[in-house]
C-alpha atoms as a PDB file:
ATOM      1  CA  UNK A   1      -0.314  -0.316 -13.325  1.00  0.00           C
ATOM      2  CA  UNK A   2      -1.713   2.235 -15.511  1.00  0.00           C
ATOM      3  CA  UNK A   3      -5.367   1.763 -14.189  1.00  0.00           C
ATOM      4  CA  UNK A   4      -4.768   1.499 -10.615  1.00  0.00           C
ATOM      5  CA  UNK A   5      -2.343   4.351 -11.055  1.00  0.00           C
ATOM      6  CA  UNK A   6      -5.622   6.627 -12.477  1.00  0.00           C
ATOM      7  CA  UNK A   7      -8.205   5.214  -9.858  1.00  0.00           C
ATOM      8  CA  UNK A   8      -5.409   6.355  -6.736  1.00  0.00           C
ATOM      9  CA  UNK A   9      -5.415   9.916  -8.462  1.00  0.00           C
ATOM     10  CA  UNK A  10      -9.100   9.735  -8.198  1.00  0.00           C
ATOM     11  CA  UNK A  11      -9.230   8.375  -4.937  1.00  0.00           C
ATOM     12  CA  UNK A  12      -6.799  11.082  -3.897  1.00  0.00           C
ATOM     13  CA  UNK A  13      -8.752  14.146  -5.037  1.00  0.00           C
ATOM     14  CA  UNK A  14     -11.871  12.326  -3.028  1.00  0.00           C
ATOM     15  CA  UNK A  15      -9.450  12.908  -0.318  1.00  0.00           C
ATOM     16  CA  UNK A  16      -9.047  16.323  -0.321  1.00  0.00           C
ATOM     17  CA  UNK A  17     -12.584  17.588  -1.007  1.00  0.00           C
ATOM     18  CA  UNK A  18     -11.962  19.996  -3.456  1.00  0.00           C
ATOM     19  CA  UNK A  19     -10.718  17.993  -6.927  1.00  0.00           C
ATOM     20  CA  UNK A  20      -9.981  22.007  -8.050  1.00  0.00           C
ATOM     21  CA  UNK A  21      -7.385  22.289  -5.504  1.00  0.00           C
ATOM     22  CA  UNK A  22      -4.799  20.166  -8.139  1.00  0.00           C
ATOM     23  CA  UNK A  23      -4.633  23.048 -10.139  1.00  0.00           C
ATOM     24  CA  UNK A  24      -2.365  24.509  -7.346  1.00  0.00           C
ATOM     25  CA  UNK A  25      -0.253  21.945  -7.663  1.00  0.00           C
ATOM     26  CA  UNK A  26       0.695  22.678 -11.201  1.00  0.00           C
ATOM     27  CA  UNK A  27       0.484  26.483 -11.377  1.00  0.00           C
ATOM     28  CA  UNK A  28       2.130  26.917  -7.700  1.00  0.00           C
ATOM     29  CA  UNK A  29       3.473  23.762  -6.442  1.00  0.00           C
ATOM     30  CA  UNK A  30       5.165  24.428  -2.844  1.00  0.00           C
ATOM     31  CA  UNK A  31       8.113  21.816  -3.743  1.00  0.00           C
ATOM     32  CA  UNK A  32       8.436  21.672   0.009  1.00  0.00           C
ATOM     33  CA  UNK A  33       5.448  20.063   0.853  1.00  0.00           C
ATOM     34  CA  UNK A  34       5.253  15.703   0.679  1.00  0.00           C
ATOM     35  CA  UNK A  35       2.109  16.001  -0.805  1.00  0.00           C
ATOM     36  CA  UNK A  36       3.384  17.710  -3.800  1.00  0.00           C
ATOM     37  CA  UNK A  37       5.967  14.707  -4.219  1.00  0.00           C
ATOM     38  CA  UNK A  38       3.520  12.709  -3.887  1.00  0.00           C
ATOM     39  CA  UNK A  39       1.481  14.488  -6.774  1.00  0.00           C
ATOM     40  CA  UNK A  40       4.551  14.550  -8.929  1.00  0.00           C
ATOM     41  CA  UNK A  41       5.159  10.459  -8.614  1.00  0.00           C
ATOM     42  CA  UNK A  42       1.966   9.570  -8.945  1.00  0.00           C
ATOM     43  CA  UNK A  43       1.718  11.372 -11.943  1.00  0.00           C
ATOM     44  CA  UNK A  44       5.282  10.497 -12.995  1.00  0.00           C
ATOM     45  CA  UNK A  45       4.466   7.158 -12.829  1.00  0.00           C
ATOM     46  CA  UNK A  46       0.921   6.799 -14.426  1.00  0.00           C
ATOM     47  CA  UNK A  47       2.884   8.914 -17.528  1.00  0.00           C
ATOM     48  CA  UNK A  48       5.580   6.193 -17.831  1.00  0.00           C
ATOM     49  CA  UNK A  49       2.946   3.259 -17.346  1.00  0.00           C
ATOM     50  CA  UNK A  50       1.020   4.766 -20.670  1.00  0.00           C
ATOM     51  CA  UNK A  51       3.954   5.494 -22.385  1.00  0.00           C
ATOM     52  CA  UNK A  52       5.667   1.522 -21.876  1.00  0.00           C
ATOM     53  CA  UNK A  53       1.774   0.296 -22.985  1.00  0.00           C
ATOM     54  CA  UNK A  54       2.191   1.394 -26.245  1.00  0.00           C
ATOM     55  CA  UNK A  55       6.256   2.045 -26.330  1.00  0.00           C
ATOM     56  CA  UNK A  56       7.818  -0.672 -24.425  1.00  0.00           C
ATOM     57  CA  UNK A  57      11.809  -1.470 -24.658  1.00  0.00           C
ATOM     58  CA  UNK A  58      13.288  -2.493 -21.119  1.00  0.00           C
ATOM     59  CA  UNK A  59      14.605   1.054 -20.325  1.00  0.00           C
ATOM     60  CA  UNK A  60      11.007   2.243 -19.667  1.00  0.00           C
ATOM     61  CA  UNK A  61      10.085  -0.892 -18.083  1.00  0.00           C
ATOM     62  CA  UNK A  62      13.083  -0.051 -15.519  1.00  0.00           C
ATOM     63  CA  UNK A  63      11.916   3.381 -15.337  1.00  0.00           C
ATOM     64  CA  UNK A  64       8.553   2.301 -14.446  1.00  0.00           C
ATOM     65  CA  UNK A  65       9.617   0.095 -11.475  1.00  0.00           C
ATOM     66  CA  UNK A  66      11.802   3.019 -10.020  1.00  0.00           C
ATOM     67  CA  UNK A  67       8.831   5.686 -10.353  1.00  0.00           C
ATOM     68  CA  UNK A  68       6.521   3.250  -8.824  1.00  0.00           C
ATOM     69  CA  UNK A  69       8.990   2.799  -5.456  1.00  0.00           C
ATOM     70  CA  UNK A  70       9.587   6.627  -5.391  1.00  0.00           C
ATOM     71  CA  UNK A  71       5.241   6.466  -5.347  1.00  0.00           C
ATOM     72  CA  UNK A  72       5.455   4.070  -2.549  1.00  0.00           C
ATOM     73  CA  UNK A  73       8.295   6.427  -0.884  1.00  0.00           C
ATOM     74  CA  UNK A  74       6.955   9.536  -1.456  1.00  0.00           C
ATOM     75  CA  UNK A  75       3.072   8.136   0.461  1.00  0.00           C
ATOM     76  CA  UNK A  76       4.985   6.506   3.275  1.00  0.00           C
ATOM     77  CA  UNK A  77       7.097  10.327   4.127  1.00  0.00           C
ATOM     78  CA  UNK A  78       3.605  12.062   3.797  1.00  0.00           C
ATOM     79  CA  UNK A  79       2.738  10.024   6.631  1.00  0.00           C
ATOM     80  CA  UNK A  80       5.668   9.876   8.407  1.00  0.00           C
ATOM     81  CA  UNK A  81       6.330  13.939   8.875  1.00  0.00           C
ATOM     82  CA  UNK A  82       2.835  14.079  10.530  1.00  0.00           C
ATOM     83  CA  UNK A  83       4.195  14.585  13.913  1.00  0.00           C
ATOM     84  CA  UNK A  84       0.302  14.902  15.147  1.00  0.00           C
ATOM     85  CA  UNK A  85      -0.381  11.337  14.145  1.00  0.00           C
ATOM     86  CA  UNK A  86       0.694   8.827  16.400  1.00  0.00           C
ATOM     87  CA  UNK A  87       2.296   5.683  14.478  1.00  0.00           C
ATOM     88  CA  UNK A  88       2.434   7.516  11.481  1.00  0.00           C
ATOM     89  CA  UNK A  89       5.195   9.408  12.920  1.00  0.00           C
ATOM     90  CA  UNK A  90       7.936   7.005  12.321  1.00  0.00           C
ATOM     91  CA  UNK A  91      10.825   6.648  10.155  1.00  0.00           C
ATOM     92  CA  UNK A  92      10.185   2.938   9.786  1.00  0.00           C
ATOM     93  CA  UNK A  93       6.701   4.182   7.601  1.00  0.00           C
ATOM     94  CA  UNK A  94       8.400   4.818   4.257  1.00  0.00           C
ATOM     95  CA  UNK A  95      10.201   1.151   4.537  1.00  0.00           C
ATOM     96  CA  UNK A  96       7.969  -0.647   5.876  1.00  0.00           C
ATOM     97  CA  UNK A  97       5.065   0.717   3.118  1.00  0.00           C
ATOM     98  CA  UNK A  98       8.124  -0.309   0.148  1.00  0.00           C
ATOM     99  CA  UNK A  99       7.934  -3.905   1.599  1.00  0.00           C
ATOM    100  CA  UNK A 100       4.611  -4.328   1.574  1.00  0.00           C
ATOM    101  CA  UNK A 101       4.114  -2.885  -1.713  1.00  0.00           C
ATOM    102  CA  UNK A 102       6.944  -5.877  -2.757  1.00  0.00           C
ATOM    103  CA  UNK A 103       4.469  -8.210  -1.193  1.00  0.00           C
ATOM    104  CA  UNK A 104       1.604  -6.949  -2.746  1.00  0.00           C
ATOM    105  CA  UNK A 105       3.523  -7.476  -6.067  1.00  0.00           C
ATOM    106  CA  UNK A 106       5.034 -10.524  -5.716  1.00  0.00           C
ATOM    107  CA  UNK A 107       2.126 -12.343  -4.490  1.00  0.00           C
ATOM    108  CA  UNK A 108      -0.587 -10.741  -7.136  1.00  0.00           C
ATOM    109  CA  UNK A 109       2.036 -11.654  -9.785  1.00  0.00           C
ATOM    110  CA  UNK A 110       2.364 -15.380  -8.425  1.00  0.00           C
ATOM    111  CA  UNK A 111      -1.470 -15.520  -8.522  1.00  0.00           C
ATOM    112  CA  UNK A 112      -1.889 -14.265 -12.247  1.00  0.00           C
ATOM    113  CA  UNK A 113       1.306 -15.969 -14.213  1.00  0.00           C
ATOM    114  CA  UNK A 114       1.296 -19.230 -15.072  1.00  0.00           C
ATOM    115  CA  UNK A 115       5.445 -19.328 -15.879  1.00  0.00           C
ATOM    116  CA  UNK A 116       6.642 -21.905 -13.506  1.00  0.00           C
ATOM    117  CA  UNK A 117       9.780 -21.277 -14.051  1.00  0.00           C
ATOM    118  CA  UNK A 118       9.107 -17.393 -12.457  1.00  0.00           C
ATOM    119  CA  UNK A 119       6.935 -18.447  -9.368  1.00  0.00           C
ATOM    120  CA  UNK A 120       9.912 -19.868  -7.459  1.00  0.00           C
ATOM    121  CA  UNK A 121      12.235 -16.794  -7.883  1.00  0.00           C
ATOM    122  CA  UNK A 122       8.624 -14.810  -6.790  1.00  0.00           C
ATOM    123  CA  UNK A 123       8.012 -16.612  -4.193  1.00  0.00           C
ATOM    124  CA  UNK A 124      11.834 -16.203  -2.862  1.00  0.00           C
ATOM    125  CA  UNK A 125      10.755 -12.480  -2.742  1.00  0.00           C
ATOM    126  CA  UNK A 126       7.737 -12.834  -1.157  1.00  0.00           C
ATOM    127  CA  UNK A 127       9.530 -15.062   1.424  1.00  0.00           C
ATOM    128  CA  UNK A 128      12.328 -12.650   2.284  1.00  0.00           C
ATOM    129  CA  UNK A 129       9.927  -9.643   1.997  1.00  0.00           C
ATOM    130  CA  UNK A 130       7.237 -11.706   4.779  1.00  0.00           C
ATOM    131  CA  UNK A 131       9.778 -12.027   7.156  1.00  0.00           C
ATOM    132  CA  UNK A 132      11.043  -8.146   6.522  1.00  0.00           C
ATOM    133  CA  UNK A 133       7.403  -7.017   7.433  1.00  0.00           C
ATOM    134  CA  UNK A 134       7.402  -9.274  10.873  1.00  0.00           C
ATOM    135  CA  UNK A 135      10.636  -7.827  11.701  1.00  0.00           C
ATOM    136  CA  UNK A 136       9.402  -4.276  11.313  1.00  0.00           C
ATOM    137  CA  UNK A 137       5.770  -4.985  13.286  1.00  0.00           C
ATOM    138  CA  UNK A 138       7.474  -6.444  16.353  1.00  0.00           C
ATOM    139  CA  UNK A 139      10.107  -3.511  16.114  1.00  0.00           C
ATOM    140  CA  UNK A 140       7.405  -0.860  16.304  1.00  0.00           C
ATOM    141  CA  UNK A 141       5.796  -2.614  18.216  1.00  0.00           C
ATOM    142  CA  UNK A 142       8.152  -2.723  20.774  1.00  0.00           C
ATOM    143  CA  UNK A 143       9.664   1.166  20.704  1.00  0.00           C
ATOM    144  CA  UNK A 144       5.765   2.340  21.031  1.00  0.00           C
ATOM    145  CA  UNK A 145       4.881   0.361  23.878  1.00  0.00           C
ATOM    146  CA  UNK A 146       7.985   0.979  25.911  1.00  0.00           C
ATOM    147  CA  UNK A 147       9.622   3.790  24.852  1.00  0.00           C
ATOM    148  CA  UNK A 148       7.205   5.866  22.094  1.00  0.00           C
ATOM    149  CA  UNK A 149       5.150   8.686  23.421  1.00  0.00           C
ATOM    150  CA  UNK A 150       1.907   8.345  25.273  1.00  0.00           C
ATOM    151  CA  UNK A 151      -0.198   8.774  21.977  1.00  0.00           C
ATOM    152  CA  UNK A 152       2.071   6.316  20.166  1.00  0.00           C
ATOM    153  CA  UNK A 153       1.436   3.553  23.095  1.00  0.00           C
ATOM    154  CA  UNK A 154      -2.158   4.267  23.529  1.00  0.00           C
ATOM    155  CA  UNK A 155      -2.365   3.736  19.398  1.00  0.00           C
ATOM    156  CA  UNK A 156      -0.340   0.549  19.812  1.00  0.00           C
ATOM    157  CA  UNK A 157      -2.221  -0.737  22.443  1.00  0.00           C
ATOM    158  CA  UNK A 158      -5.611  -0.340  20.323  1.00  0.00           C
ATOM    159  CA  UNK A 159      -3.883  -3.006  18.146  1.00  0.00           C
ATOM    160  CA  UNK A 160      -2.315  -5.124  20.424  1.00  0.00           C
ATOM    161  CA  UNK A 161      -4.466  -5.326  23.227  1.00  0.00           C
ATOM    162  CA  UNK A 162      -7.214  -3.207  22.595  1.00  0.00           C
ATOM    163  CA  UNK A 163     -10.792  -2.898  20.247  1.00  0.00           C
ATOM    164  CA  UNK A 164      -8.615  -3.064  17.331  1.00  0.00           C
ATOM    165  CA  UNK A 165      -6.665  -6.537  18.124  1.00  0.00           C
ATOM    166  CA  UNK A 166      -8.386  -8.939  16.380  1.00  0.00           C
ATOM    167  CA  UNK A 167      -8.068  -6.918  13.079  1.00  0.00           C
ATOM    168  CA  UNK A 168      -4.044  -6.489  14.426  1.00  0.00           C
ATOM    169  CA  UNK A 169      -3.431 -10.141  15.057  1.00  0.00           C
ATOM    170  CA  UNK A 170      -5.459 -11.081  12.151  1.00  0.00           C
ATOM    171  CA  UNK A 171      -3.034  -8.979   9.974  1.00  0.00           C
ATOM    172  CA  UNK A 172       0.395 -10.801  11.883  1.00  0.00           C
ATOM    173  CA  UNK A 173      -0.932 -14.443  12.164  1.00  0.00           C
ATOM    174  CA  UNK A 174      -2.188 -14.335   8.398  1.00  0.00           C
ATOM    175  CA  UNK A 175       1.737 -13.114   7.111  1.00  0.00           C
ATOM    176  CA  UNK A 176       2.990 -15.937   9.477  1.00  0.00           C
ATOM    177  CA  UNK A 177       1.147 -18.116   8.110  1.00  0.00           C
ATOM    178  CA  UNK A 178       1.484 -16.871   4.325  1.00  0.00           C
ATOM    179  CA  UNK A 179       5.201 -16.968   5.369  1.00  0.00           C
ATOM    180  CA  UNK A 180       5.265 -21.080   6.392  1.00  0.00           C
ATOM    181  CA  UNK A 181       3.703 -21.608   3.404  1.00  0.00           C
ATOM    182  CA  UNK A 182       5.918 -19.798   0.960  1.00  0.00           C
ATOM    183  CA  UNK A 183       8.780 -21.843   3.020  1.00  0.00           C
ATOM    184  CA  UNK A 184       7.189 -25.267   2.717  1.00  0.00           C
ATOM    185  CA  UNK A 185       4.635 -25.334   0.133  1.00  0.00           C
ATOM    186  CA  UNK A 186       4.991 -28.377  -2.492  1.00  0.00           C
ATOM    187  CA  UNK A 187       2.451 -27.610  -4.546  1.00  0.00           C
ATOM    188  CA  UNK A 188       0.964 -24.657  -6.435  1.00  0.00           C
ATOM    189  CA  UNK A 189      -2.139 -24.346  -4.655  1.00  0.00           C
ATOM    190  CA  UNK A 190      -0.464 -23.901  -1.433  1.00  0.00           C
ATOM    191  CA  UNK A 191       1.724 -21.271  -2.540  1.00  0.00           C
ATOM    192  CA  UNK A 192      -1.714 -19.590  -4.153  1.00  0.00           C
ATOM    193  CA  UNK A 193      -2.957 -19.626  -0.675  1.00  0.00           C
ATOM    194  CA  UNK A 194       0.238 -18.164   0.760  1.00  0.00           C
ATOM    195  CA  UNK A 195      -0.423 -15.278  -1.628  1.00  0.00           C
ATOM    196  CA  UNK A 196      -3.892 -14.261  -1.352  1.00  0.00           C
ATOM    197  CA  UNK A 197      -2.989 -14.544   2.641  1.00  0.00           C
ATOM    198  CA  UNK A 198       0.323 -11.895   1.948  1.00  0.00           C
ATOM    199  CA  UNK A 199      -2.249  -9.721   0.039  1.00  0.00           C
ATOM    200  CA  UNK A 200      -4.649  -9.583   2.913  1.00  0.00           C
ATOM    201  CA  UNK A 201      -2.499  -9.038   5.654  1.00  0.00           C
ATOM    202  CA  UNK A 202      -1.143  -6.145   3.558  1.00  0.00           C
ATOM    203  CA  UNK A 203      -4.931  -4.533   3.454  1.00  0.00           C
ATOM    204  CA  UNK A 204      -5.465  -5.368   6.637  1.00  0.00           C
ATOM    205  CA  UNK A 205      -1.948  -3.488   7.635  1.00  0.00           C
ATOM    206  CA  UNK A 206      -3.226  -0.317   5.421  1.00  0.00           C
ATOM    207  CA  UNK A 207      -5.902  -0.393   7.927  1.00  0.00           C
ATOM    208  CA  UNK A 208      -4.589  -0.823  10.986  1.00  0.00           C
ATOM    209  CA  UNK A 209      -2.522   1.786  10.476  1.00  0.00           C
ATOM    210  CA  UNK A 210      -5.303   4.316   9.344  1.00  0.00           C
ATOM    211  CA  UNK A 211      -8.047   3.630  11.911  1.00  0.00           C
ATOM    212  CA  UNK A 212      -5.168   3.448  15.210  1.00  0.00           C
ATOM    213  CA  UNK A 213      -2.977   6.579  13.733  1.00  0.00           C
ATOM    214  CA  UNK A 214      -6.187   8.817  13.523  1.00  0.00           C
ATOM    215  CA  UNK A 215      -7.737   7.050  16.800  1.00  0.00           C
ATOM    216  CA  UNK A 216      -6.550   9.605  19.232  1.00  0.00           C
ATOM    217  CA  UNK A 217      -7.075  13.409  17.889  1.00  0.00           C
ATOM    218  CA  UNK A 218      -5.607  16.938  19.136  1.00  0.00           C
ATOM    219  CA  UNK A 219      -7.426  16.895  22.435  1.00  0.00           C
ATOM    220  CA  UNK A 220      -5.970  13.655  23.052  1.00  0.00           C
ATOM    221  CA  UNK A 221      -9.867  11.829  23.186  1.00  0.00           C
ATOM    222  CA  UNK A 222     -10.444   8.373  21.722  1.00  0.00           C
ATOM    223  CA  UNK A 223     -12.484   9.436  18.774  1.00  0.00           C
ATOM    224  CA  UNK A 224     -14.794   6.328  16.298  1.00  0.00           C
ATOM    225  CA  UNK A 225     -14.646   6.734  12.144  1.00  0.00           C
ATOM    226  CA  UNK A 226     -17.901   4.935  10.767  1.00  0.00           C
ATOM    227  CA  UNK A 227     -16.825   5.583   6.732  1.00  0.00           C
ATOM    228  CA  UNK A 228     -20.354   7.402   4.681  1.00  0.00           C
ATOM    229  CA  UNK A 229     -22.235   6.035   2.060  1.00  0.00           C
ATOM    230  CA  UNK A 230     -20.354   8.477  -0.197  1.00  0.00           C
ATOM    231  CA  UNK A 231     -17.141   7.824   0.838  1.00  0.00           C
ATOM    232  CA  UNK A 232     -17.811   3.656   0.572  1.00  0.00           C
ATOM    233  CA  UNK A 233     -19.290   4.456  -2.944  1.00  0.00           C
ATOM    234  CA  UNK A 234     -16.466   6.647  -4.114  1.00  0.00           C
ATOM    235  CA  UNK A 235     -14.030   4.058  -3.254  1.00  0.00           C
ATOM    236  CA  UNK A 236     -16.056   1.156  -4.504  1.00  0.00           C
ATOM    237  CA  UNK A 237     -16.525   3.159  -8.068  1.00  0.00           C
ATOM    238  CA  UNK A 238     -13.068   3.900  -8.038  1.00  0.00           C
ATOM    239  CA  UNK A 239     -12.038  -0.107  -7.879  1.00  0.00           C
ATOM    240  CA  UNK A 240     -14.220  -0.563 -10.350  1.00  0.00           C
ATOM    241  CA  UNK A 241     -13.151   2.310 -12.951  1.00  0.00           C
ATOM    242  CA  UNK A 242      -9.339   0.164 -12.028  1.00  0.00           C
ATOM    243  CA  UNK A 243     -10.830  -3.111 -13.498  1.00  0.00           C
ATOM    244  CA  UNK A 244     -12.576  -1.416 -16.274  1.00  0.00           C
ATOM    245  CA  UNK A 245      -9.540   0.489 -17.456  1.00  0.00           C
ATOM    246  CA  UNK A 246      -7.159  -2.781 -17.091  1.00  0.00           C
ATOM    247  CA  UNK A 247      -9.819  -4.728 -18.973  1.00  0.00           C
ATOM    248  CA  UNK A 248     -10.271  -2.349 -21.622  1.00  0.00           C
ATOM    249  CA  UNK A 249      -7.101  -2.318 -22.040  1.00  0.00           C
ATOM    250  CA  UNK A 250      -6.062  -5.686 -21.897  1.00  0.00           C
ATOM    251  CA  UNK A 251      -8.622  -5.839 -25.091  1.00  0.00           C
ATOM    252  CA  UNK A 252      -6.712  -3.408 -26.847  1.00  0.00           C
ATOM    253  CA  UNK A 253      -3.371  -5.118 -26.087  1.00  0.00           C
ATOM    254  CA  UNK A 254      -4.471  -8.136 -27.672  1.00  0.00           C
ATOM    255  CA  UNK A 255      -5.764  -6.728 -30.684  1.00  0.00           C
ATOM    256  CA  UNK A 256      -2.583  -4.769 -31.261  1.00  0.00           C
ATOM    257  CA  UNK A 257      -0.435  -8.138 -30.894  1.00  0.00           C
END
């Protein structure tokens, strides 16, 4: 949690072009603003992930999985007060971003425990979270194509119907069918599968819901985002500084035990 916690922060001040610009947020924070909570969580969170690697009774371990929902909270309401951004717009974003981060966590953890004991009660979650997200896509799905604005159904349609449906259907068919498999699967490589497949759609749903929100800008044109080399850098060094910090200090776990 820790690392990926760090290499977000980093990814963040990527974001807003001008890493100096945090200093605001700690000498005049406008407490108003959603990307100020955000700030605060993410930073909330990453404290109480170092402090339960080195300190770690099961009050900070409940503290840590409350600051990392009100992270997951506080990303999906920076999105959703953007009234200019179709699909963002929505007060089904903050949810609907706290269920897939339960997918994302259930299914990762399935994939990396070997306590059989755990992986049904996980894979109960993942189950009842699956069919949460399906619920949600054909909901807002529905209220944008007959009864959103006419940015919010042009967006939709992008996914649904448009350049962006294979990516769209891609996303629903692979939770479907991580879904079945979480419902019938006898064995523990079929419930593997049914994981890596949650964990995908879930990227692919990130996605979807970047490239179609920012599809249609202020003058109401179609625009096309081709990421830079920097940008496809920065984010692959930024994975990577995640798996160097969790192996490092996975090392350093094991020596201290």
């Amino acid at each position: 949690a820790f690392a990926t916690y760090v290499a977000a922060g980093l990814a963040i001040l990527m974001d807003i072009g001008h890493p100096e610009r945090v200093l605001s947020f700690l000498g005049s924070p406008q407490f108003n603003s959603p990307f100020v909570w955000d700030f605060y969580a993410l930073a909330l969170a990453a404290l109480v992930s170092a402090v339960y690697i080195v300190y770690s009774p099961k009050w900070i371990a409940a503290l840590g999985g409350i600051s990392a929902v009100v992270v997951v909270v506080a990303e999906g309401l920076l999105m959703s007060v953007l009234a200019a951004r179709p699909l963002w717009h929505s007060a089904l974003t903050p949810i609907i971003f706290v269920v897939e981060a339960a997918i994302t966590a259930a299914a990762i953890t399935i994939l990396i425990i070997q306590d059989k004991d755990l992986k049904p009660i996980l894979a109960r979650v993942l189950r009842v979270a699956l069919a949460a997200v399906l619920v949600m896509l054909f909901v807002e799905a529905v209220t944008e194509l007959w009864g959103g604005t006419a940015e919010g159904r042009e967006a939709m349609a992008l996914l649904v119907s448009g350049p962006l449906a294979g990516l769209y259907w891609t996303e629903v068919i692979g939770f479907v069918i991580a879904l079945a498999l979480t419902l019938f699967a006898t064995s523990n490589v079929a419930l593997n599968i049914g994981a890596i497949l949650a964990v995908f759609g879930v990227l692919l749903a990130k996605l979807n819901l970047l490239v179609a929100g920012k599809a249609y800008g202020q003058d109401g044109a179609l625009s096309q985002y081709t990421p830079s080399v920097v940008e496809i850098g920065g984010v692959i060094g930024v994975i990577g500084l995640a798996a160097l910090l969790y192996y490092a200090g996975q090392r350093w776990v094991l020596k201290q035990s």
